[in-house]
PDB file of N, CA and C in Angstrom:
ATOM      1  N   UNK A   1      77.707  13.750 -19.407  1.00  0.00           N
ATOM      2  CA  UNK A   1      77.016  14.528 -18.407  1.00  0.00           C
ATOM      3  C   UNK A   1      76.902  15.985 -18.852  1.00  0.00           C
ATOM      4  N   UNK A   2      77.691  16.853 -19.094  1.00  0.00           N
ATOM      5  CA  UNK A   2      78.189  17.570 -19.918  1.00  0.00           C
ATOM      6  C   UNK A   2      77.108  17.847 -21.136  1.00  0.00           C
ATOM      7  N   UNK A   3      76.597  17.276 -21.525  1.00  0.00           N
ATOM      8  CA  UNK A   3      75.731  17.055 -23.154  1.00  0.00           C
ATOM      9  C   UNK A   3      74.475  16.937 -22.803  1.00  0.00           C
ATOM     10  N   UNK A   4      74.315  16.232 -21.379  1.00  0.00           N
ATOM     11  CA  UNK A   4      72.468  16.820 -20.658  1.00  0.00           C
ATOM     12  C   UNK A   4      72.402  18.223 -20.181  1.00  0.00           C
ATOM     13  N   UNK A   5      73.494  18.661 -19.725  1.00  0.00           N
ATOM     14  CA  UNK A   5      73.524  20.141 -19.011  1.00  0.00           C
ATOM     15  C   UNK A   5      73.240  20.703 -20.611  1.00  0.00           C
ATOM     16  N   UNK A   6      73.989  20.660 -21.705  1.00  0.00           N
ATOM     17  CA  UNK A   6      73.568  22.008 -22.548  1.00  0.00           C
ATOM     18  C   UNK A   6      72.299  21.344 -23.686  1.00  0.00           C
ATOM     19  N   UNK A   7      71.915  20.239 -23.270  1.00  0.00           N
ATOM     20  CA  UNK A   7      70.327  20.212 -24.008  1.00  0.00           C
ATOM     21  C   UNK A   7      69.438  20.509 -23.281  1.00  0.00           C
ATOM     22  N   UNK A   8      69.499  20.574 -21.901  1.00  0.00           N
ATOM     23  CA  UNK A   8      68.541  21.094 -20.720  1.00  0.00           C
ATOM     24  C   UNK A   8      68.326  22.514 -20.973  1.00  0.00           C
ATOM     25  N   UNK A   9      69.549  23.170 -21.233  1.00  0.00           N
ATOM     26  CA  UNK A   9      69.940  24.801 -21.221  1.00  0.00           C
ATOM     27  C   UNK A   9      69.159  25.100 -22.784  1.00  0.00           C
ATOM     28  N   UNK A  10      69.508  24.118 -23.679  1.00  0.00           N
ATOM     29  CA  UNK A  10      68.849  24.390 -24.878  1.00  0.00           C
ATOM     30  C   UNK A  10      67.181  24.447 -24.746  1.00  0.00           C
ATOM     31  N   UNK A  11      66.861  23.486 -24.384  1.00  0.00           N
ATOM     32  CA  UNK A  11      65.336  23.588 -23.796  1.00  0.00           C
ATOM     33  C   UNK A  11      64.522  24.120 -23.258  1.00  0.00           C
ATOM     34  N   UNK A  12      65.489  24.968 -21.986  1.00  0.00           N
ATOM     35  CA  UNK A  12      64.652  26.249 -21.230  1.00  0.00           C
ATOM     36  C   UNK A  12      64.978  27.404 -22.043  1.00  0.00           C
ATOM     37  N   UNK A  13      65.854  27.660 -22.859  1.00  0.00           N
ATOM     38  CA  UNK A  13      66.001  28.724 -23.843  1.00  0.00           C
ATOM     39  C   UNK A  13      64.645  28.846 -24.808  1.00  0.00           C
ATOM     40  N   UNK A  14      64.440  27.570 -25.483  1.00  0.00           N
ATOM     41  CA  UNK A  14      63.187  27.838 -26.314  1.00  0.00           C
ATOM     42  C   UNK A  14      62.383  27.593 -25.512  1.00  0.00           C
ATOM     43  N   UNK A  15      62.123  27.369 -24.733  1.00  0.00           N
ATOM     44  CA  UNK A  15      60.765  26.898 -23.449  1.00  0.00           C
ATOM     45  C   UNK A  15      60.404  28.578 -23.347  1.00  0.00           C
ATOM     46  N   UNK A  16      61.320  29.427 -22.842  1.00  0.00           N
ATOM     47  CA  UNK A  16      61.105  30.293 -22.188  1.00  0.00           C
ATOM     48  C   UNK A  16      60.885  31.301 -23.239  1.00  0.00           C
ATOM     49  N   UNK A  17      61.376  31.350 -24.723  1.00  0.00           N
ATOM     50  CA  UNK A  17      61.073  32.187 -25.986  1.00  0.00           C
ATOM     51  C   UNK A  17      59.702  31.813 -26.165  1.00  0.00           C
ATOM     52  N   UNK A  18      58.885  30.633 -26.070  1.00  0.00           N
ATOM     53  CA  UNK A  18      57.891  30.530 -26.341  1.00  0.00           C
ATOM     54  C   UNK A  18      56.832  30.680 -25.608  1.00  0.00           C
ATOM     55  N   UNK A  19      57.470  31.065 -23.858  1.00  0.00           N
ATOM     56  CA  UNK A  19      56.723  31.113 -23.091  1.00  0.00           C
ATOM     57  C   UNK A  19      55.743  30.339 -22.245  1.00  0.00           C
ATOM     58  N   UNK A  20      56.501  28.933 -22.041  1.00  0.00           N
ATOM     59  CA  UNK A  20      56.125  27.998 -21.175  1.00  0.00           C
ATOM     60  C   UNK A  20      56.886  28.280 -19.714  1.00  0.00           C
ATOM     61  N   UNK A  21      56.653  29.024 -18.915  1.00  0.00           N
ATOM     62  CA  UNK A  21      57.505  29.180 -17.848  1.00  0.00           C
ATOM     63  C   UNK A  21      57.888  28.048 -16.709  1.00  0.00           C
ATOM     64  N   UNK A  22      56.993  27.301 -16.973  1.00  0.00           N
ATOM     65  CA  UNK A  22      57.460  26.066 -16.021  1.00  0.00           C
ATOM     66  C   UNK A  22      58.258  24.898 -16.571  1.00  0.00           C
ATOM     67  N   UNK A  23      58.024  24.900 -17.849  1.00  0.00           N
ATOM     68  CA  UNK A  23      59.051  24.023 -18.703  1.00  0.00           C
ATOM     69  C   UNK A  23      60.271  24.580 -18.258  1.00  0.00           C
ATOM     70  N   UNK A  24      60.002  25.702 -19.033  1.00  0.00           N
ATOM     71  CA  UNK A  24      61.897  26.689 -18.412  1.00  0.00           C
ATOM     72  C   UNK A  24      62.310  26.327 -17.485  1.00  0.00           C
ATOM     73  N   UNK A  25      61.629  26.667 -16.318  1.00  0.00           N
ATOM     74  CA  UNK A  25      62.051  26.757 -14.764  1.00  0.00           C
ATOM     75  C   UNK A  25      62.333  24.987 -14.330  1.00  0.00           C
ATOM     76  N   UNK A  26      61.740  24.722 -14.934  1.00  0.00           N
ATOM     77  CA  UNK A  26      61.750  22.733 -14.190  1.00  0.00           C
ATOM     78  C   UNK A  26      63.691  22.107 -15.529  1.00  0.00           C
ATOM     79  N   UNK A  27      63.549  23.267 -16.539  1.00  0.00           N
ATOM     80  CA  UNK A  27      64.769  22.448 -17.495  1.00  0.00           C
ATOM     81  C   UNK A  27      65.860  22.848 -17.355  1.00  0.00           C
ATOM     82  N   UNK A  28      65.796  24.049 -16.824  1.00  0.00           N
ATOM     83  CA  UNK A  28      66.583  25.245 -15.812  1.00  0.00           C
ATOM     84  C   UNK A  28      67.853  24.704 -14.617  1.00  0.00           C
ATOM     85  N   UNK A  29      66.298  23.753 -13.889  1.00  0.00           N
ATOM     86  CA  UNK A  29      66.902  22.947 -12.740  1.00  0.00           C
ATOM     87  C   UNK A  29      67.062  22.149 -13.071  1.00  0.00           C
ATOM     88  N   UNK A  30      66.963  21.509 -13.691  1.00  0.00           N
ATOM     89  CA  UNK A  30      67.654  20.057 -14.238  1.00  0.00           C
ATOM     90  C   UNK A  30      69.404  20.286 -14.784  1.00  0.00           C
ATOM     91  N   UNK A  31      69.218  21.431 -15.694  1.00  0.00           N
ATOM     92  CA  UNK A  31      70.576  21.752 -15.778  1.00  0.00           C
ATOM     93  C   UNK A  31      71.562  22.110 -14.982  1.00  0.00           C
ATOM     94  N   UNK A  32      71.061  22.757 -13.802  1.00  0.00           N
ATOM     95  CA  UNK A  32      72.158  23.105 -12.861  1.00  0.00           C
ATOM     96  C   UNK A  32      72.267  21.896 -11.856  1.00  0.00           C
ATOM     97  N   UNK A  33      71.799  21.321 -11.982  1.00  0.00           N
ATOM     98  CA  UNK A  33      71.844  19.578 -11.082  1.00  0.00           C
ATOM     99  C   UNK A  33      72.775  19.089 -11.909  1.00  0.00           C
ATOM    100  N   UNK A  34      72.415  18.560 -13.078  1.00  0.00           N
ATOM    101  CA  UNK A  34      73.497  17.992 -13.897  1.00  0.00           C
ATOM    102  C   UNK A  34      75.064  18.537 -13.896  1.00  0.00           C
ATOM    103  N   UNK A  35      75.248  20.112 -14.162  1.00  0.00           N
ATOM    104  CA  UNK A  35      76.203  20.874 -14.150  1.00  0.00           C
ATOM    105  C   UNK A  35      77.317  20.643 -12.538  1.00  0.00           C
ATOM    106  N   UNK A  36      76.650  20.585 -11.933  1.00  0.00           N
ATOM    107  CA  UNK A  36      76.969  20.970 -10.652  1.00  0.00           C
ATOM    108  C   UNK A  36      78.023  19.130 -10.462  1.00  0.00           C
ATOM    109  N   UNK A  37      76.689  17.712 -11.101  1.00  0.00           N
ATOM    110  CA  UNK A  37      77.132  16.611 -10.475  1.00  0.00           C
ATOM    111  C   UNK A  37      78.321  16.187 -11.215  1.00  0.00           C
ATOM    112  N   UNK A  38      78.378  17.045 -12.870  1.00  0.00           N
ATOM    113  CA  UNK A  38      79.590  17.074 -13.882  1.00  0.00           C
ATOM    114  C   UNK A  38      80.823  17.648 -13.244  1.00  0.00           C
ATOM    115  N   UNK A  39      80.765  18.638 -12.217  1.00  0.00           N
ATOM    116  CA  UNK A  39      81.500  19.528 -11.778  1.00  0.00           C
ATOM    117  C   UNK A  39      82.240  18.705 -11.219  1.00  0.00           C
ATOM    118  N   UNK A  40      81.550  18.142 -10.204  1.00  0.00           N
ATOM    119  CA  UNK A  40      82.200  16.707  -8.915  1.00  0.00           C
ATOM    120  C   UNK A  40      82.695  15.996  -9.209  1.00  0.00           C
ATOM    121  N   UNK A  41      81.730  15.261 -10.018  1.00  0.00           N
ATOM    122  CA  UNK A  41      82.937  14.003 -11.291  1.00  0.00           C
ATOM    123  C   UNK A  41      84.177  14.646 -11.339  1.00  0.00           C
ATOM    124  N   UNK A  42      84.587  15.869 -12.098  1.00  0.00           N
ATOM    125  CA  UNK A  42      85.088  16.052 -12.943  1.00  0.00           C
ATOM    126  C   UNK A  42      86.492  16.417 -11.735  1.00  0.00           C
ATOM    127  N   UNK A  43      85.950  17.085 -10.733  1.00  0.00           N
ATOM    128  CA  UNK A  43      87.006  17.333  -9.720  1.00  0.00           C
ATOM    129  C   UNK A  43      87.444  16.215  -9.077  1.00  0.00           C
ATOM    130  N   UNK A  44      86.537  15.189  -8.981  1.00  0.00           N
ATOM    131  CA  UNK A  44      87.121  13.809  -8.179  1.00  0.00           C
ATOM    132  C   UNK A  44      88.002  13.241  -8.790  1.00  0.00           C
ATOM    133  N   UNK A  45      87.880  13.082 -10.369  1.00  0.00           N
ATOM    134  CA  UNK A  45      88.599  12.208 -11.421  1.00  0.00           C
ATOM    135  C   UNK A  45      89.673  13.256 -11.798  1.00  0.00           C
ATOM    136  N   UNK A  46      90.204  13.934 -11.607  1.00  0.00           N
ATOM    137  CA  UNK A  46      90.868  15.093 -11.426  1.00  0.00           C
ATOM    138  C   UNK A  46      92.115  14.552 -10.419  1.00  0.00           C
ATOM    139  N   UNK A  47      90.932  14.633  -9.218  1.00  0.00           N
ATOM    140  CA  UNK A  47      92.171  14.252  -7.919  1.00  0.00           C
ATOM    141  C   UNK A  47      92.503  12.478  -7.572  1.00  0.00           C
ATOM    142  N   UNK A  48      92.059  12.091  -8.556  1.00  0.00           N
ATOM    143  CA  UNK A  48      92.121  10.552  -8.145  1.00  0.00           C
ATOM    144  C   UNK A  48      92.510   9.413  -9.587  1.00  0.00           C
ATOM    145  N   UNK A  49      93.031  11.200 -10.308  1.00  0.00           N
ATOM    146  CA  UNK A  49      93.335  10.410 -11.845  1.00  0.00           C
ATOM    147  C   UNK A  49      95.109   9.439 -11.429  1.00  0.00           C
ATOM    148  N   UNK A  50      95.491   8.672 -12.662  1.00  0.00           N
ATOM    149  CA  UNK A  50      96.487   8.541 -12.218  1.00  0.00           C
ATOM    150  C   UNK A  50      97.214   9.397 -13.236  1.00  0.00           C
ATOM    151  N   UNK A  51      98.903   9.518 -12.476  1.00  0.00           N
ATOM    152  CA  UNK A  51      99.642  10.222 -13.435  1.00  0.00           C
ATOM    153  C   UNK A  51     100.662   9.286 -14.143  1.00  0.00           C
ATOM    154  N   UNK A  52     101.168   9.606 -15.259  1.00  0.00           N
ATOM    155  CA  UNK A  52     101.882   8.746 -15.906  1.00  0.00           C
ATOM    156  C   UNK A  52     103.051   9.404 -15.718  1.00  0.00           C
ATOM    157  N   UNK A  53     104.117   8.710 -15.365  1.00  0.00           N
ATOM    158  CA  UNK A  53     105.639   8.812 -14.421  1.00  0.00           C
ATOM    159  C   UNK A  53     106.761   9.131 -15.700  1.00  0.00           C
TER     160      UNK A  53
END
């Protein structure tokens, strides 16, 4: 999940050097969707990991 957030981020970086602004803006949001649903995962499996005793 993790690895779509920073090829998204990679994408609106050159999107936006080259001056496609809606590429940017649409790869932009894709990344912070992804980021955000990595975040949740990452806090759920966090609180619902098991621990080894």
């Amino acid at each position: 999940m993790l690895r779509w957030t920073i090829t998204f981020i990679i994408i609106a970086i050159i999107a936006g050097i080259l001056g496609f602004g809606g590429i940017a803006g649409a790869a932009t949001g894709f990344a912070k969707i992804a980021f955000f649903i990595f975040l949740i995962l990452f806090v759920i499996s966090l609180l619902t990991g098991k621990k080894r005793v």
